[in-house]
Protein backbone atom coordinates (compact mmCIF):
# COMPACT_ATOMS: atom_id res chain seq x y z
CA UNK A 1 12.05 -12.47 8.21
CA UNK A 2 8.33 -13.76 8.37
CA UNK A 3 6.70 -16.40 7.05
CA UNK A 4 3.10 -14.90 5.21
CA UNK A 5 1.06 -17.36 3.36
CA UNK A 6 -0.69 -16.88 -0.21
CA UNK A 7 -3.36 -17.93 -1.65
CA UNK A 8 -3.81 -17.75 -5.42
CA UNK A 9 -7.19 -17.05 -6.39
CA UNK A 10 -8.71 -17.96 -9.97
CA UNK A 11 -8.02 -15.04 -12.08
CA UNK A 12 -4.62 -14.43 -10.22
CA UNK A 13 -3.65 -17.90 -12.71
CA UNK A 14 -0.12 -17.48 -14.18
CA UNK A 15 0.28 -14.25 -12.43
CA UNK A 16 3.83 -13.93 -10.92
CA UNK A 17 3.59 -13.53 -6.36
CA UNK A 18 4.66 -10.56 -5.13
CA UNK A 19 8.47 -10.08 -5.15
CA UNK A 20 11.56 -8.42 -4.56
CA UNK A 21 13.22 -6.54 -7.59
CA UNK A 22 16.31 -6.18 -6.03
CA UNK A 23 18.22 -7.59 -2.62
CA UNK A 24 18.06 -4.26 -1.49
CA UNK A 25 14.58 -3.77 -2.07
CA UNK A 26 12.46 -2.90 0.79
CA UNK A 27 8.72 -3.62 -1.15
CA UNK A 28 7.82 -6.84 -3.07
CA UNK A 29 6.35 -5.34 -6.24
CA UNK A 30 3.09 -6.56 -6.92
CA UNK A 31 0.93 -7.00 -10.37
CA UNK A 32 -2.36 -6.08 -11.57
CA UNK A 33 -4.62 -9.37 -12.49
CA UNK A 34 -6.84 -7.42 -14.72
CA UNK A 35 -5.96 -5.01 -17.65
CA UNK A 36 -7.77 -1.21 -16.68
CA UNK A 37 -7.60 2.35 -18.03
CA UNK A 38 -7.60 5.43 -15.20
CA UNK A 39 -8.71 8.72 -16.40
CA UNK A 40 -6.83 11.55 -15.04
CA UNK A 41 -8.59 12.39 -11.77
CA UNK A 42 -9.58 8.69 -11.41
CA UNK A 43 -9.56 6.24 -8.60
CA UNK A 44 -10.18 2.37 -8.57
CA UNK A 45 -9.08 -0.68 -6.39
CA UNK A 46 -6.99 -2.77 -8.38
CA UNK A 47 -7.73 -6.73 -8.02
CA UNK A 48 -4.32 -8.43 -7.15
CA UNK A 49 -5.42 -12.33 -7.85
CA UNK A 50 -4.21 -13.22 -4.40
CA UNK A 51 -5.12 -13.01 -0.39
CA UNK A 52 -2.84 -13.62 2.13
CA UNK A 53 -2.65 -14.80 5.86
CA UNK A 54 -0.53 -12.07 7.47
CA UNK A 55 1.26 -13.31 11.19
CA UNK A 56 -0.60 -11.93 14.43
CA UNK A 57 1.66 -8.64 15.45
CA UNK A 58 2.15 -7.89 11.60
CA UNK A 59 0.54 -5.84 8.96
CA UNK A 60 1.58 -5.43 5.13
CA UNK A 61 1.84 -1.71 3.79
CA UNK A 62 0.50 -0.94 0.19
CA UNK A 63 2.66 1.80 -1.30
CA UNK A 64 3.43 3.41 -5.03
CA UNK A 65 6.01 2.73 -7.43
CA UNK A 66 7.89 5.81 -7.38
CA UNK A 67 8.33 5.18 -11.55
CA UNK A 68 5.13 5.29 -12.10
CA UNK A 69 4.27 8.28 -9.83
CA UNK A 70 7.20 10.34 -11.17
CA UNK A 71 6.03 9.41 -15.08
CA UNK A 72 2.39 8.79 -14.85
CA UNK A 73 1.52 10.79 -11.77
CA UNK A 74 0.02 7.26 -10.78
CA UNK A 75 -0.01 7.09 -6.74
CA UNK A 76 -1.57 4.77 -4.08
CA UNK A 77 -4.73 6.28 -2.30
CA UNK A 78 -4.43 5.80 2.06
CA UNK A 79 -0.98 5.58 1.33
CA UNK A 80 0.76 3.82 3.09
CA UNK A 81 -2.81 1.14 2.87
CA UNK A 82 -2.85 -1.24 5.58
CA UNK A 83 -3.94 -4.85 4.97
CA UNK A 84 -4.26 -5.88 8.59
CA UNK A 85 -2.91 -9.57 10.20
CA UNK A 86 -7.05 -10.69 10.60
CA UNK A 87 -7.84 -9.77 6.87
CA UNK A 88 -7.92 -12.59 4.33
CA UNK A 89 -9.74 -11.31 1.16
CA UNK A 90 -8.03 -10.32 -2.16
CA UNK A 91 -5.64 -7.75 -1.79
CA UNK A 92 -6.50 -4.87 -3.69
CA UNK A 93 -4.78 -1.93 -4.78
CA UNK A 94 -6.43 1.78 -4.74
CA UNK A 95 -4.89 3.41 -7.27
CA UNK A 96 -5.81 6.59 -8.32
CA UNK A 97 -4.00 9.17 -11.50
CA UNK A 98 -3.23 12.37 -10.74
CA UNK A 99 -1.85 13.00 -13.76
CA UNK A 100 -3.10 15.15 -16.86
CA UNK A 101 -3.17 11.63 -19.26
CA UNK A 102 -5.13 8.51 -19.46
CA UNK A 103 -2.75 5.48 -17.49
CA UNK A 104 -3.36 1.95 -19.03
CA UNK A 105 -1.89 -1.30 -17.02
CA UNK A 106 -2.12 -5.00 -18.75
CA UNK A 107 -2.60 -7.49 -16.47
CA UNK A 108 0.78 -8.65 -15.23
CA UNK A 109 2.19 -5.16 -15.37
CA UNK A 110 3.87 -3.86 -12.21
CA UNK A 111 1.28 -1.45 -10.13
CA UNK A 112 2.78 -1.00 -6.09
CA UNK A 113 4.90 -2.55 -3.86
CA UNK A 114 4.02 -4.53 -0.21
CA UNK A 115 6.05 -3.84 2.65
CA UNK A 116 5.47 -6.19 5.46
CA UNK A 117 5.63 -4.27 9.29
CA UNK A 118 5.84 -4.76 12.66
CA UNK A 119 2.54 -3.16 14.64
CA UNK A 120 3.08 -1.64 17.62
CA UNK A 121 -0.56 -1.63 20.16
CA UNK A 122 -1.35 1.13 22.33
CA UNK A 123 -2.92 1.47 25.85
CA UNK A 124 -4.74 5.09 26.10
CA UNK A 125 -5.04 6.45 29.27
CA UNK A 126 -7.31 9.66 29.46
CA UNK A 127 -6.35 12.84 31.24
CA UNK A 128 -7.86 16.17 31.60
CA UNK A 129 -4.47 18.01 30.90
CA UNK A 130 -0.92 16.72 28.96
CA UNK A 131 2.25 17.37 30.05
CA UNK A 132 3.42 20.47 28.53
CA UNK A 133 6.10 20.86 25.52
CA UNK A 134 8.16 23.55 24.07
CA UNK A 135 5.58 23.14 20.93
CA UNK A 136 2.60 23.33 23.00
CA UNK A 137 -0.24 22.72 20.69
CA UNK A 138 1.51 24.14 17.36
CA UNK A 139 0.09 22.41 14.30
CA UNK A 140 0.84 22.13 10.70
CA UNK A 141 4.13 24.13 10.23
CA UNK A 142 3.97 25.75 13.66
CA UNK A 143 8.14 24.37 13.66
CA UNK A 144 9.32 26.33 10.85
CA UNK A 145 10.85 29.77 10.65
């Protein structure tokens, strides 16, 4: 488990912190601080109320709440987001309706989940040829029959 620190901002008042919704759950469900309306075809960043101070070789994921994609068609944008370890404005929330209705959220209500992660850094090396593989340079469903 890791320790990341939050900061309550001024409109995030009386808001609830992100926070598990079950001991099996794998996101800490976060709330919207603001009430908004998305049109279908829509897209807006979501204030959260809060910033937080992610640990060096960490990164928190921003992902949707499957209810609300399944019955509103309401999904995260860049999904999974990234809020980086060095990053310590509000957290926001891209939201964006792809379904065929208006969505309305009050402020408090339940609008994604935060999944804290491990980051693994790469060193690239350039080369004028890769190794070869059975795939070879195959792309999108080059695998299937």
């Amino acid at each position: 488990m890791i320790e990341i620190q939050l900061k309550r901002l001024p409109h995030g008042d009386g808001l609830p912190m992100p926070a598990y919704a079950s001991r099996g759950a794998a996101g800490m469900d976060v709330v919207t601080a603001e009430d908004f309306t998305l049109r279908p075809g829509e897209r807006m960043a979501v204030p959260s109320g809060f910033a937080i101070a992610i640990p060096e070789g960490y990164e928190v994921q921003v992902r949707p709440r499957s209810g609300l994609a399944l019955k509103h068609g309401i999904t995260c944008l860049n999904t999974p987001g990234t809020i980086d370890s060095d990053y310590r404005g509000e957290v926001k929330i891209i939201l964006a309706n792809l379904g065929s209705e208006p969505f309305s959220a009050l402020r408090g209500e339940r609008i994604a989940q935060l999944v804290p992660a491990p980051v693994q850094r790469a060193a690239l090396t350039e080369l004028e040829e890769l190794d070869e593989t059975e795939r070879g340079s195959g792309g999108f469903g080059s695998t299937g029959t």
